[in-house]
Each structure stands twice: as structure tokens, then as C-alpha cells.
Protein backbone atom coordinates (compact mmCIF):
# COMPACT_ATOMS: atom_id res chain seq x y z
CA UNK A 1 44.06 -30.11 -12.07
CA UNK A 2 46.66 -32.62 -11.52
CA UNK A 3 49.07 -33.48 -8.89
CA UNK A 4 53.05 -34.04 -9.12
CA UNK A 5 53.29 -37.24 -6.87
CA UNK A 6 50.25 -38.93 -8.82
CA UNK A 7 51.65 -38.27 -12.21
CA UNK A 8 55.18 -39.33 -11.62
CA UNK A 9 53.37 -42.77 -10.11
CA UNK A 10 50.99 -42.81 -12.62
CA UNK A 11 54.22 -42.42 -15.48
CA UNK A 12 56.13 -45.12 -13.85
CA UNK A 13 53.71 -47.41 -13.80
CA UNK A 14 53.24 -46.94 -17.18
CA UNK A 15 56.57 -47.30 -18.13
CA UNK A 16 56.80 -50.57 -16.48
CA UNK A 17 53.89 -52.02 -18.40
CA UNK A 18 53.63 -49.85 -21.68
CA UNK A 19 56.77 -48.79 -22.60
CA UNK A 20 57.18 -52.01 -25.04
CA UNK A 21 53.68 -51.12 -26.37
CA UNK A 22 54.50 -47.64 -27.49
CA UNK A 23 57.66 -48.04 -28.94
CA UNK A 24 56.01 -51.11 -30.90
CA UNK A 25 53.74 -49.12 -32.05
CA UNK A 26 55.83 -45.85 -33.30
CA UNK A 27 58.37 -49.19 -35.46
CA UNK A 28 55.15 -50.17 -37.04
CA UNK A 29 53.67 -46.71 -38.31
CA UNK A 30 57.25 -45.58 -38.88
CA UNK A 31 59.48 -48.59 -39.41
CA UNK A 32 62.79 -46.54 -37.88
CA UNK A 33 63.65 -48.34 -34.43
CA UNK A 34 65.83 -45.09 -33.36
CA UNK A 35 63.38 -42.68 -34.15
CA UNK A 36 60.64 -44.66 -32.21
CA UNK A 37 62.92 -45.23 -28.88
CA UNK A 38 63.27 -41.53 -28.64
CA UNK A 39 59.99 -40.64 -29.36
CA UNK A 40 58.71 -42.98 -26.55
CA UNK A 41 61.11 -41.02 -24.60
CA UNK A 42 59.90 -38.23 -25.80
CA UNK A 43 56.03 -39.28 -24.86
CA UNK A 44 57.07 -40.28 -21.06
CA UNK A 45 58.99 -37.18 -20.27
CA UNK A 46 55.80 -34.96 -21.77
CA UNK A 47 53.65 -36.98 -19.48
CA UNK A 48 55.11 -35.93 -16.53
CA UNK A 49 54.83 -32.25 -17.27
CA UNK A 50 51.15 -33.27 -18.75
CA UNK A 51 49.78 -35.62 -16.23
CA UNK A 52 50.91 -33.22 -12.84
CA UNK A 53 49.17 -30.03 -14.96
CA UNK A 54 45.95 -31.76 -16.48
CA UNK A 55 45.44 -35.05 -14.99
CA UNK A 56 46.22 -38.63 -15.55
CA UNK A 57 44.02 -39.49 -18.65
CA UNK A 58 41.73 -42.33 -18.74
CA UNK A 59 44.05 -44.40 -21.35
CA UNK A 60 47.36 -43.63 -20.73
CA UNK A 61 48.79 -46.73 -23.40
CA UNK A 62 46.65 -44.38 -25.62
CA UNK A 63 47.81 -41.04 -24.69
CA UNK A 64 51.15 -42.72 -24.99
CA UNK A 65 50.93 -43.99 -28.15
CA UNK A 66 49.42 -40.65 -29.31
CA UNK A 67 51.78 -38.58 -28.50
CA UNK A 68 54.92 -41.06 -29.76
CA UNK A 69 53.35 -40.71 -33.06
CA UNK A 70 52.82 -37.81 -33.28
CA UNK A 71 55.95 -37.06 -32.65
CA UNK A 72 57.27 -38.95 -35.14
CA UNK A 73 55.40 -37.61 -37.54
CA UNK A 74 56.73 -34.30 -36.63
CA UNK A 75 59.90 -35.43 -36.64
CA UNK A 76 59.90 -36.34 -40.55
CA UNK A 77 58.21 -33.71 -41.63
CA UNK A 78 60.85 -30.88 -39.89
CA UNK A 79 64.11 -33.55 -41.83
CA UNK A 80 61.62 -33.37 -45.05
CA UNK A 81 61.42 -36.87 -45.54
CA UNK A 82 58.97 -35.94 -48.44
CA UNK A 83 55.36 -36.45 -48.81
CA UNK A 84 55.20 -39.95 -50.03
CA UNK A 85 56.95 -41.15 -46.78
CA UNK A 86 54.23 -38.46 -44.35
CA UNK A 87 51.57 -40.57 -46.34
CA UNK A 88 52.50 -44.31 -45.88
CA UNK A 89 53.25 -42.98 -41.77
CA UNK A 90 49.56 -41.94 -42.29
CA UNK A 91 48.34 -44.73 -43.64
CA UNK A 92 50.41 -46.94 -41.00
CA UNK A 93 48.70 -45.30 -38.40
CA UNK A 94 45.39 -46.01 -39.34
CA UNK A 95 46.04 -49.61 -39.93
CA UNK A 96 47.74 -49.83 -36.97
CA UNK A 97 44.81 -47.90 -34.78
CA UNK A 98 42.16 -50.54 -36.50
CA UNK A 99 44.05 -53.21 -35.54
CA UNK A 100 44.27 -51.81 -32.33
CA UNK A 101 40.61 -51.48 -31.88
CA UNK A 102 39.57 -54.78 -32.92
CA UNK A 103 42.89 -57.07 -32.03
CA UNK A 104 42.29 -60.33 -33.05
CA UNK A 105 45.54 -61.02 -31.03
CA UNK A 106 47.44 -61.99 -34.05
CA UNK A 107 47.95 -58.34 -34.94
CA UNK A 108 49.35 -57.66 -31.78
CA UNK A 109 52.22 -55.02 -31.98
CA UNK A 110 54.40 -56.69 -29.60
CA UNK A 111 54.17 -60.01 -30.59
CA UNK A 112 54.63 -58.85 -34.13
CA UNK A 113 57.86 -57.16 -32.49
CA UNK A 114 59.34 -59.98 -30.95
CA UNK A 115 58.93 -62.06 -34.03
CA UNK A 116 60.65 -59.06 -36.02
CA UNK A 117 63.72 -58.81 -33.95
CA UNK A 118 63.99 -62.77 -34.07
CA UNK A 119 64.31 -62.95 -37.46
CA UNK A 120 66.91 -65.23 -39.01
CA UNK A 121 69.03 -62.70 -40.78
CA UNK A 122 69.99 -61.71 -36.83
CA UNK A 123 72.85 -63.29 -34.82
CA UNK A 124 71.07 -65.20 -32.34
CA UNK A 125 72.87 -63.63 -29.91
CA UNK A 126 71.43 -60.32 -30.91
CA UNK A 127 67.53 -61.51 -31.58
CA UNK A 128 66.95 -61.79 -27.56
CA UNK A 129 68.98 -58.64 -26.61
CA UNK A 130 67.63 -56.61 -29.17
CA UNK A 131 63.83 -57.47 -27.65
CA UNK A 132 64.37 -56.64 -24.54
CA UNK A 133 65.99 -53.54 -25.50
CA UNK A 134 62.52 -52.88 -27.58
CA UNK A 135 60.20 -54.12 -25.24
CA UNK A 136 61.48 -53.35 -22.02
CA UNK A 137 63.68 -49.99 -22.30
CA UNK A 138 66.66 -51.76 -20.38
CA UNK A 139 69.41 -49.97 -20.65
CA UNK A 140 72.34 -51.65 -22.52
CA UNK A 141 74.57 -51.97 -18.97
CA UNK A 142 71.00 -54.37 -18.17
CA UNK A 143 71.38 -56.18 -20.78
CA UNK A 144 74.94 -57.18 -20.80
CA UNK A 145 74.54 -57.74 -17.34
CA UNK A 146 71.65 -60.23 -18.08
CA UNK A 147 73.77 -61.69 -20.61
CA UNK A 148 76.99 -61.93 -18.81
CA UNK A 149 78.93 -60.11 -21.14
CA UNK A 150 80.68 -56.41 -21.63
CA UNK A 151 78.54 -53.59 -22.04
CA UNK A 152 80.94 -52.46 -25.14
CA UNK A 153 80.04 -56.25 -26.41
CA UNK A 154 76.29 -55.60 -25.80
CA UNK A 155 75.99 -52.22 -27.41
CA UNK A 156 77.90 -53.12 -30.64
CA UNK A 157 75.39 -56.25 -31.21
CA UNK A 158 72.52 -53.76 -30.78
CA UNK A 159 73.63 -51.71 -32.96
CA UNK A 160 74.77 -54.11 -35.31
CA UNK A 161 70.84 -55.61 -35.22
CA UNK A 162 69.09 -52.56 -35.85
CA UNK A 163 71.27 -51.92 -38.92
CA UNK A 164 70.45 -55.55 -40.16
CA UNK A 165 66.95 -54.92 -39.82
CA UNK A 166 67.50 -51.25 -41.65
CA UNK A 167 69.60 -52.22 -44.18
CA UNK A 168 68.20 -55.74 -45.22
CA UNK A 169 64.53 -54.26 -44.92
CA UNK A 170 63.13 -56.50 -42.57
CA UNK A 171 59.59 -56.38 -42.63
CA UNK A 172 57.98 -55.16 -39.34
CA UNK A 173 55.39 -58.67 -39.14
CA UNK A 174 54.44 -61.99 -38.43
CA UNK A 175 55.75 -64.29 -40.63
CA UNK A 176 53.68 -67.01 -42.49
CA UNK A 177 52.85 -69.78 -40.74
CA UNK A 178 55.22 -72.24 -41.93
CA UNK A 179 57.98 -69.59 -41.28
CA UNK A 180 56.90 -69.58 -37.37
CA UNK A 181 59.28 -72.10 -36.41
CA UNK A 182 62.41 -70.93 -37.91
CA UNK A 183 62.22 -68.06 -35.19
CA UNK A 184 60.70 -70.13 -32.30
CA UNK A 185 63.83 -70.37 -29.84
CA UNK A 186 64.29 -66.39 -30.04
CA UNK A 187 60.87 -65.54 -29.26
CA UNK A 188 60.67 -68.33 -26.23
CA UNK A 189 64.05 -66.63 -25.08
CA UNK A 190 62.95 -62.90 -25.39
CA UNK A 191 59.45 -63.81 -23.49
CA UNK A 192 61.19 -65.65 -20.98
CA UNK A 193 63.18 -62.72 -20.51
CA UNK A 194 60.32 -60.46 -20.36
CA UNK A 195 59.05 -63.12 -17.80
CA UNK A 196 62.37 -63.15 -15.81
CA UNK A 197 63.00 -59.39 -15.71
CA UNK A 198 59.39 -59.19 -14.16
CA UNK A 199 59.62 -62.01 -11.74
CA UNK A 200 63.34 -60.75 -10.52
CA UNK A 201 64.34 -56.97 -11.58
CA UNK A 202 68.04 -56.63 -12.93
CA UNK A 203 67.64 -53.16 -10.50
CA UNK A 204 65.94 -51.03 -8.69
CA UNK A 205 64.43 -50.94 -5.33
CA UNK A 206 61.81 -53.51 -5.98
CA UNK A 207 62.75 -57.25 -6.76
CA UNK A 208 59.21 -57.62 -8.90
CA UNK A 209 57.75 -55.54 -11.27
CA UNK A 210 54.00 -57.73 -11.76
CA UNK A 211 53.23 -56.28 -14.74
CA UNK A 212 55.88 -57.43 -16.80
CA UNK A 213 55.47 -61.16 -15.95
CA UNK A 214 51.74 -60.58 -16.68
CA UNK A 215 52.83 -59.08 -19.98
CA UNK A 216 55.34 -61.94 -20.81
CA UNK A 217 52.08 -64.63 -19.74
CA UNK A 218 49.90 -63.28 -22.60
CA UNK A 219 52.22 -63.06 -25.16
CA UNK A 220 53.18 -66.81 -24.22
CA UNK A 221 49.33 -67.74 -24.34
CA UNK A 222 48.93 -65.32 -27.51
CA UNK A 223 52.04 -67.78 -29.37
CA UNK A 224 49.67 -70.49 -28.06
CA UNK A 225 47.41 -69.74 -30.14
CA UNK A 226 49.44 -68.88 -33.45
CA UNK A 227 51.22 -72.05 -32.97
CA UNK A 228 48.67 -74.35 -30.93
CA UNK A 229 50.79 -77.59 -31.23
CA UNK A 230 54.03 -76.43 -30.06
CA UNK A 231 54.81 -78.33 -26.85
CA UNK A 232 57.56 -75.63 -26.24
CA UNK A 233 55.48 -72.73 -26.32
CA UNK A 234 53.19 -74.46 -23.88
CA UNK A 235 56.13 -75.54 -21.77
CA UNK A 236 56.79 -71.81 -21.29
CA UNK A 237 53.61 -70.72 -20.80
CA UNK A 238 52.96 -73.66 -17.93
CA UNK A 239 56.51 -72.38 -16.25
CA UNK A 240 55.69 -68.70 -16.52
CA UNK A 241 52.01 -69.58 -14.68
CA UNK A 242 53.98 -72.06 -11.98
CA UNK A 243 56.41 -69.65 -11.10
CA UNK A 244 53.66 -66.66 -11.35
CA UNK A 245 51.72 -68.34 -9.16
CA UNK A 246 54.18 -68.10 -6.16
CA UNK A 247 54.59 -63.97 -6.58
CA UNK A 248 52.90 -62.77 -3.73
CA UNK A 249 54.82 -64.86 -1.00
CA UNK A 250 58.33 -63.93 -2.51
CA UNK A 251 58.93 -60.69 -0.48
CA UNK A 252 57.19 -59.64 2.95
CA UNK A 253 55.44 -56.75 4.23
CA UNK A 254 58.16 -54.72 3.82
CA UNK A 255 59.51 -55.82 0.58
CA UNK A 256 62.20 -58.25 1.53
CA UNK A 257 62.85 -61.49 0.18
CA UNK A 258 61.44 -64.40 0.90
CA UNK A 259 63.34 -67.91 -0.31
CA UNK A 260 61.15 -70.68 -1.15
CA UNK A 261 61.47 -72.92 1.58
CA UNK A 262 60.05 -70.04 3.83
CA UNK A 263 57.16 -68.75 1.89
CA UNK A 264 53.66 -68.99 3.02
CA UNK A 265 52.47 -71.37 0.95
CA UNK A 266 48.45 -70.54 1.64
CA UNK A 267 49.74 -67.10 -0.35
CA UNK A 268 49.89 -69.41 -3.49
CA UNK A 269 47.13 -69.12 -6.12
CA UNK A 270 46.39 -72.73 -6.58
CA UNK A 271 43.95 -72.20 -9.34
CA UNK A 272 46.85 -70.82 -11.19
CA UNK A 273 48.98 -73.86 -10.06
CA UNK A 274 46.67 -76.02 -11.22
CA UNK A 275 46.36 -74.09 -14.93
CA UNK A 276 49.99 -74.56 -14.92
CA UNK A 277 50.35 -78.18 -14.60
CA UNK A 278 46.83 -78.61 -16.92
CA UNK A 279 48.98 -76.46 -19.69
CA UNK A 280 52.48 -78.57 -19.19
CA UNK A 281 50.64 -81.82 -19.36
CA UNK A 282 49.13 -80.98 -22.93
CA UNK A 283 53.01 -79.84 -23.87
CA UNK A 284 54.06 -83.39 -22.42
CA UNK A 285 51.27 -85.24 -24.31
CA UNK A 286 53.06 -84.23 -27.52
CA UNK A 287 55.55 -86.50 -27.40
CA UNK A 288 58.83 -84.11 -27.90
CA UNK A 289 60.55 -83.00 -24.96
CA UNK A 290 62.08 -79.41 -24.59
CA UNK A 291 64.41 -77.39 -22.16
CA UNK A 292 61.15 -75.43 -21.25
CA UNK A 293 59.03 -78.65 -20.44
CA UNK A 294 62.09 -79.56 -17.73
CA UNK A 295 62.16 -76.30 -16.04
CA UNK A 296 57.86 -76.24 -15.85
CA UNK A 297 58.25 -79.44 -14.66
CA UNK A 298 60.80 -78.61 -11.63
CA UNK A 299 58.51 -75.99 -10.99
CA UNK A 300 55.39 -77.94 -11.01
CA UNK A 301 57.94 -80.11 -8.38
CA UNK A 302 58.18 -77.18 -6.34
CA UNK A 303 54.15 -75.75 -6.85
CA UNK A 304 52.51 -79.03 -5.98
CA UNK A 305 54.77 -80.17 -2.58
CA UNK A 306 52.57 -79.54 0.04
CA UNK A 307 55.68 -77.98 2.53
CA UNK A 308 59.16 -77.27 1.71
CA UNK A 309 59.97 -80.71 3.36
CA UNK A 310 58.26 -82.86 1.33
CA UNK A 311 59.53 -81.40 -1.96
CA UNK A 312 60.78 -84.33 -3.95
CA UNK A 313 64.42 -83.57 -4.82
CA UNK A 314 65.54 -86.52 -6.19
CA UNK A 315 62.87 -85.77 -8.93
CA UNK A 316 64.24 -82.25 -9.24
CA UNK A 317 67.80 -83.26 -9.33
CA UNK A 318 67.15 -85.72 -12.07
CA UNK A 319 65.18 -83.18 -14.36
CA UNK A 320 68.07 -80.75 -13.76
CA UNK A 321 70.22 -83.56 -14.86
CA UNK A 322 67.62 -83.91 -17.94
CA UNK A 323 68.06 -80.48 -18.56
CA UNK A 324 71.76 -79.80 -18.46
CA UNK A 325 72.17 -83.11 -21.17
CA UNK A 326 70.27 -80.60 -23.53
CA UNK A 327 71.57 -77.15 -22.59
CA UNK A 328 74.84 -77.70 -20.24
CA UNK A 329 75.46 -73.54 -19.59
CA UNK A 330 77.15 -72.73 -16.83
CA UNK A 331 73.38 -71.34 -15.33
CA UNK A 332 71.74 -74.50 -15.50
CA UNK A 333 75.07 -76.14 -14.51
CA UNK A 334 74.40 -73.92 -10.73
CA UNK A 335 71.15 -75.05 -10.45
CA UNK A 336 71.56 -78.17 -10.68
CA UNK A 337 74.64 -78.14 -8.24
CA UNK A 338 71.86 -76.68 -5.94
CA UNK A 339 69.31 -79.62 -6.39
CA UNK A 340 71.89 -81.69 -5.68
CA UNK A 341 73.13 -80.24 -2.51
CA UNK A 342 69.51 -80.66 -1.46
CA UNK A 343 68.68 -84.40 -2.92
CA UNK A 344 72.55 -85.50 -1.52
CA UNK A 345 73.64 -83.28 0.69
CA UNK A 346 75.58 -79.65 0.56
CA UNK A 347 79.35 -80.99 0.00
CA UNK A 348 77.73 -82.88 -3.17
CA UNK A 349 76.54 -79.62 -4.06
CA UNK A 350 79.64 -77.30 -2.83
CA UNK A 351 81.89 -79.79 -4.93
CA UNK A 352 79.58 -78.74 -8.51
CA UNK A 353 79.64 -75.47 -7.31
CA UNK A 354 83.31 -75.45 -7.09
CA UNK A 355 83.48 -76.75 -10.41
CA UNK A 356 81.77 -73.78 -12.09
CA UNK A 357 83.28 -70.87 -10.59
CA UNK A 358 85.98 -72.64 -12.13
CA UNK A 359 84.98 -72.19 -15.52
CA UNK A 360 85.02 -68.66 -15.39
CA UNK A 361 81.71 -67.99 -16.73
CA UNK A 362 79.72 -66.94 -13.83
CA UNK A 363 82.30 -64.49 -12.16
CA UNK A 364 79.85 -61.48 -12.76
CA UNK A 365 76.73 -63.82 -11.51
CA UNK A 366 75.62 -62.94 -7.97
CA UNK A 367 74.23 -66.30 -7.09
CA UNK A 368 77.33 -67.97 -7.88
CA UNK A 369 78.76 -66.68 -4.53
CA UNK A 370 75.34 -66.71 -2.71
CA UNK A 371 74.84 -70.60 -3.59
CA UNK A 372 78.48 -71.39 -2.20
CA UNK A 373 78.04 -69.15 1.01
CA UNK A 374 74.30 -70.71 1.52
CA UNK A 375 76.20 -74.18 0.97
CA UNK A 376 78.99 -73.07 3.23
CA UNK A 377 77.32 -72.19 5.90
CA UNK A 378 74.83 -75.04 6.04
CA UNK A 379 78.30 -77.21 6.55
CA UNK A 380 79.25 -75.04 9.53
CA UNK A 381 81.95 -73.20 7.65
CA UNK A 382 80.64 -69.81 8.87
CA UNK A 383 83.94 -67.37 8.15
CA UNK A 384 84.11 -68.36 4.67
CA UNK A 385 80.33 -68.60 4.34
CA UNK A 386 80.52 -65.14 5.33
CA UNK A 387 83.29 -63.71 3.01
CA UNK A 388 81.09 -65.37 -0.50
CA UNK A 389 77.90 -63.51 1.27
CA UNK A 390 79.91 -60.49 0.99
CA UNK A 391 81.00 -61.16 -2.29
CA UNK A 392 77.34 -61.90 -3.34
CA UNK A 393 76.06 -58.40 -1.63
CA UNK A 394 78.38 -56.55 -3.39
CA UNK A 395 77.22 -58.22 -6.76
CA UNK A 396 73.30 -58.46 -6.40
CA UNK A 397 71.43 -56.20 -8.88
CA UNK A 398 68.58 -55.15 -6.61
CA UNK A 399 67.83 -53.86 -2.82
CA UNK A 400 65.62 -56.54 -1.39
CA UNK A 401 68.67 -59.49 -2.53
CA UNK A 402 71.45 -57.06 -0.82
CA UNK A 403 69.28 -56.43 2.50
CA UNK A 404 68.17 -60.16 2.11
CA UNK A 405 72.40 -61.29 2.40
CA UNK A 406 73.29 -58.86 4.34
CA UNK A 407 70.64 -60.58 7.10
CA UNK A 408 72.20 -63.64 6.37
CA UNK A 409 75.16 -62.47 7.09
CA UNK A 410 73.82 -60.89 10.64
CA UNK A 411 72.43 -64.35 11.52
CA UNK A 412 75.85 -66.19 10.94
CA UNK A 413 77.39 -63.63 13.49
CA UNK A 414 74.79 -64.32 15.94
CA UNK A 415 75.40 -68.24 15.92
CA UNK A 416 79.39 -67.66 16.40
């Protein structure tokens, strides 16, 4: 027998780490991206009336998978697809179950995804959206949210893709070797994202989800290994294991947020710090810098400083310099205003600041307003310091950042 609570814990959990794997899995026996979204649906919802009757099973991925396909396969057969399109399914799925059972880890389904949906014949705008849609199950109000832009804008470029990759016949795997390249930046992007949506939820009641950062790790060491001398690959793999290595001091016992220059640094898995700077210091021995590179090194800045104090900011304020020279967004732009605020001082910082939310591009961005406030208030200019904090709260995507503001904003009336 089975038990309600378990199963819907049990289901969640595996939708937070499997739900790219089964829908990866249903596009390569099937090759329709619709019909394998909703029969991943179709599998979770069947595993909460399964799991609470009979029992979590011993492989849920498996189970998963299972059931995804097989309702796929239903799913032809009822619209009479014909019986040369039931065999090539069946012959899909037992490729796809051998390579399953002995992955060499360059048959893996979701790295054979991401490479799919970053596939030159896609906008580039689309390639990133369009994995995160397939690996992650965000909904498209996530991803435009993630990438600043309308929902209406979002949804039409995902729809857009998957017709692209219909209609032009996009083959569902890896490309040959000296193809790898040509779809490099979308795959870094779409892990990163993986990485980022792990490390700092776009919602919910939890501000991590582990198992999606660990996911995002091994497909970054995985592209390692298909592409060995790529110093960006390793740069993203080096900031993915620097940041990583911080996770378990970001929020307390009770799930709030921790900022960096109060975490408890003997929380910090310094083996994993040191893998991290090992891995970033092969990418830099390559000779050819990269975006990712900068950002593992401001990390590595930030991992290897013995106390908040001693972090070396001029260091970090000149990668972030670095950095915005080869990607000036309005993102990088913030953080750098931020590094300097902390290297110079926070009206340097509140000046850069004030300079992007003049742009326009950020007015959707929550730390936009929380970096002004946090700068405001550090130069004594509590009532406006307060008014961006409210601003922020009303903008931040998950619980522990609005409980985390709203203390700030508790503290600033206890000072007054």
C-alpha cells in the first residue's frame, strides 16, 4: 500500500529532477515535442494516483519514462498514424532503452536535447527558451520572465521553434564533431540556465531546487568531455562548481536567505572549491578568454577570500569591467555597478545604478530596485531606501527574497 503525502513528495521530487529526462526521452522514440510534453504530463499526474495506491517504485525516472511512452504509443495508434510510424516508435524505443542501459554519456537524451533545440536553423533567441521549456517544464510566464520580455513575445518564439524543428526535420542528435561549435553559445546558455533556475527558483516557496544545479553540473562536465578543449565549456563548468559549492549556507534553518557577506563560510565544501578553481585554471591555460571564464573567476574571487572582508574587490570590479567590454547587457551592467559600490564606495555604485534603470531594460528585474535600496540605505538615505525595498518585494519571484526584503525593510524602521 501506498500513502498520499509520500507520493505527492515522492512526484515532486521527481518532477524537479526528471521531468527533462522523460520528456527527452518520449522526443527521441517519437520525434513530436507536443505529443511528448503532454505525455510527461500525462506520466506525473498517473503517478500520483499510482504512487499513493501501490507505492513509490524503486526507479521512478523509469516508471516515468515507461509510462510517457507508452502513452505515446497509444496515442498514435488511437489517430492511426499507420503501422510503419508504430514500428520506427518501436524501434526508437529499444535504441533508446540500450542506450539507456549502457550510456556512454554521449548518448545522453538530454544532452542530445539541448544540442537539438540549439540548432542553427533556430533564432538564437529561441534555442535557450525553447530548452528550458524542454528540460525544465517552466511555464512560458517563467520564461519570459527569465528573459525579460512579454509572455505573448515568449510563447510565439516557442511556438515558432518547435515548428522549425517540425517542419525543417531537425534531427533529434548530436551533431558531428566538427559541427559542435556552431551550437556552443546556446548550449552554455541553456545549461547555465538549468544551473541558474536551480541555484535561484524563478518561484515557488523554496529559493533552491539542488537537483537541478546538480543536473546542469553533469551535463557541463558531460560537454567536457565531447568537447575536451573548449576553455568555455570548462569556464562554465568551474562557475557552476564555485557557485555550487556555497549552496548550503545560502538560506538558514528556516529557509531564508542568506547574502554572501553573512554566510557561514565553514558551510562551504572546499573540496568542491578547490575542483572549481583546478577546472577554471585548465580553461585559462588555453589561451582564449570567454564571458564564462570572467564570471568563474569573480566567483573563484568570492570562494577563495577567507571572510567577507578580505574579498578583493578591486579584482572583482575589474573582471566585471572585463566582462561588460565583451557582453555590455544591462545584467552584467548591475553587477558591475555593485562591485563597484563595494571596491569605491556606494554613491560610485548608486550613480551606475542610476544609469541603468535608465535604460529601461531592467524595469521588470527585482534586483534592480533591491541593489539601489541596499545602496541607499548603506548612504543613510533610509525613506527612499525603503520605498525601492518595497518596489523590490513586490517584484521578487520567490518567498525566501520577499521575507528576506521585507526584514530589511523592518531593520531600517528600527534604526529611525
Amino acid at each position: 500500500m501506498g500513502d498520499v503525502t509520500t507520493a505527492e513528495f515522492a512526484v515532486a521530487e521527481a518532477f524537479r529532477g526528471e521531468w527533462g529526462g522523460v520528456v527527452a526521452h518520449v522526443i527521441r522514440v517519437t520525434g513530436n515535442w507536443d505529443l511528448a510534453e503532454e505525455c510527461a504530463q500525462d506520466a506525473f499526474a498517473r503517478a500520483l494516483e499510482n504512487w499513493a495506491r501501490e507505492g513509490v517504485p524503486a526507479n521512478p525516472a523509469g516508471w516515468l519514462k515507461t509510462t510517457a511512452r507508452n502513452r505515446a504509443y497509444d496515442r498514435l495508434r488511437r489517430e492511426r498514424v499507420g503501422q510503419a510510424k508504430i514500428e520506427q516508435v518501436a524501434r526508437n524505443t529499444y535504441t533508446a532503452e540500450r542506450d539507456d542501459d549502457g550510456n556512454s554519456g554521449f548518448t545522453d537524451d538530454r544532452l542530445r536535447l539541448l544540442f537539438t533545440c540549439c540548432h542553427p536553423a533556430l533564432p538564437a533567441e529561441a534555442q535557450v527558451a525553447l530548452a528550458l521549456r524542454t528540460l525544465l517544464g517552466l511555464t512560458t510566464v517563467e520564461i519570459a520572465r527569465a528573459f525579460l520580455v512579454p509572455e505573448e513575445t515568449m510563447a510565439k518564439r516557442l511556438v515558432r521553434a518547435k515548428h522549425k524543428i517540425r517542419d525543417a526535420a531537425i534531427p533529434y542528435r548530436l551533431p558531428p564533431a566538427h559541427r559542435l561549435p556552431d551550437r556552443l553559445v546556446g548550449v552554455l546558455a541553456a545549461i547555465y540556465g538549468l544551473f541558474n533556475e536551480g541555484y535561484g527558483a524563478s518561484a515557488g516557496a523554496e529559493l533552491m531546487r539542488s537537483a537541478l544545479s546538480e543536473e546542469a553540473i553533469r551535463l557541463g562536465r558531460l560537454l567536457c568531455q565531447l568537447m575536451p578543449d573548449e576553455p568555455e565549456a570548462l569556464g562554465l563548468v568551474s562557475l557552476m562548481t564555485l557557485h555550487n559549492a556555497r549552496r548550503r549556507s545560502r538560506v538558514d534553518a528556516f529557509g531564508d536567505l542568506v547574502l554572501l557577506e553573512d554566510q557561514d563560510r565553514t558551510l562551504w565544501d572546499n573540496e568542491a572549491i578547490e575542483d572549481g578553481c583546478t577546472v577554471l585554471d585548465r580553461a585559462i591555460r588555453l589561451g582564449q578568454n570567454g564571458p564564462y571564464q570572467l564570471l568563474a573567476a569573480i566567483a573563484a574571487c568570492h570562494a577563495t577570500a577567507p571572510t567577507a572582508g578580505e574579498t578583493d574587490w578591486v579584482a572583482v570590479a575589474r573582471l566585471y569591467e572585463q566582462l561588460y567590454f565583451m557582453n555590455p547587457s544591462p545584467v552584467v551592467a548591475l553587477n558591475r555597478a555593485v562591485a563597484i559600490a563595494m571596491a569605491d564606495g556606494p554613491a560610485e555604485g548608486l550613480a551606475l545604478v542610476d544609469d541603468v534603470e535608465a535604460e529601461g531594460a531592467l524595469s521588470d528585474y527585482y534586483l534592480l530596485p533591491a541593489t539601489r535600496a541596499d545602496l541607499l540605505r548603506r548612504l543613510g538615505r533610509t525613506e527612499e531606501a525603503e520605498v525601492a525595498y518595497r518596489h523590490a518585494m513586490e517584484m521578487a519571484p520567490s518567498e525566501p527574497e520577499r521575507r528576506f526584503l521585507h526584514r530589511r525593510i523592518a531593520e531600517i524602521r528600527r534604526k529611525e
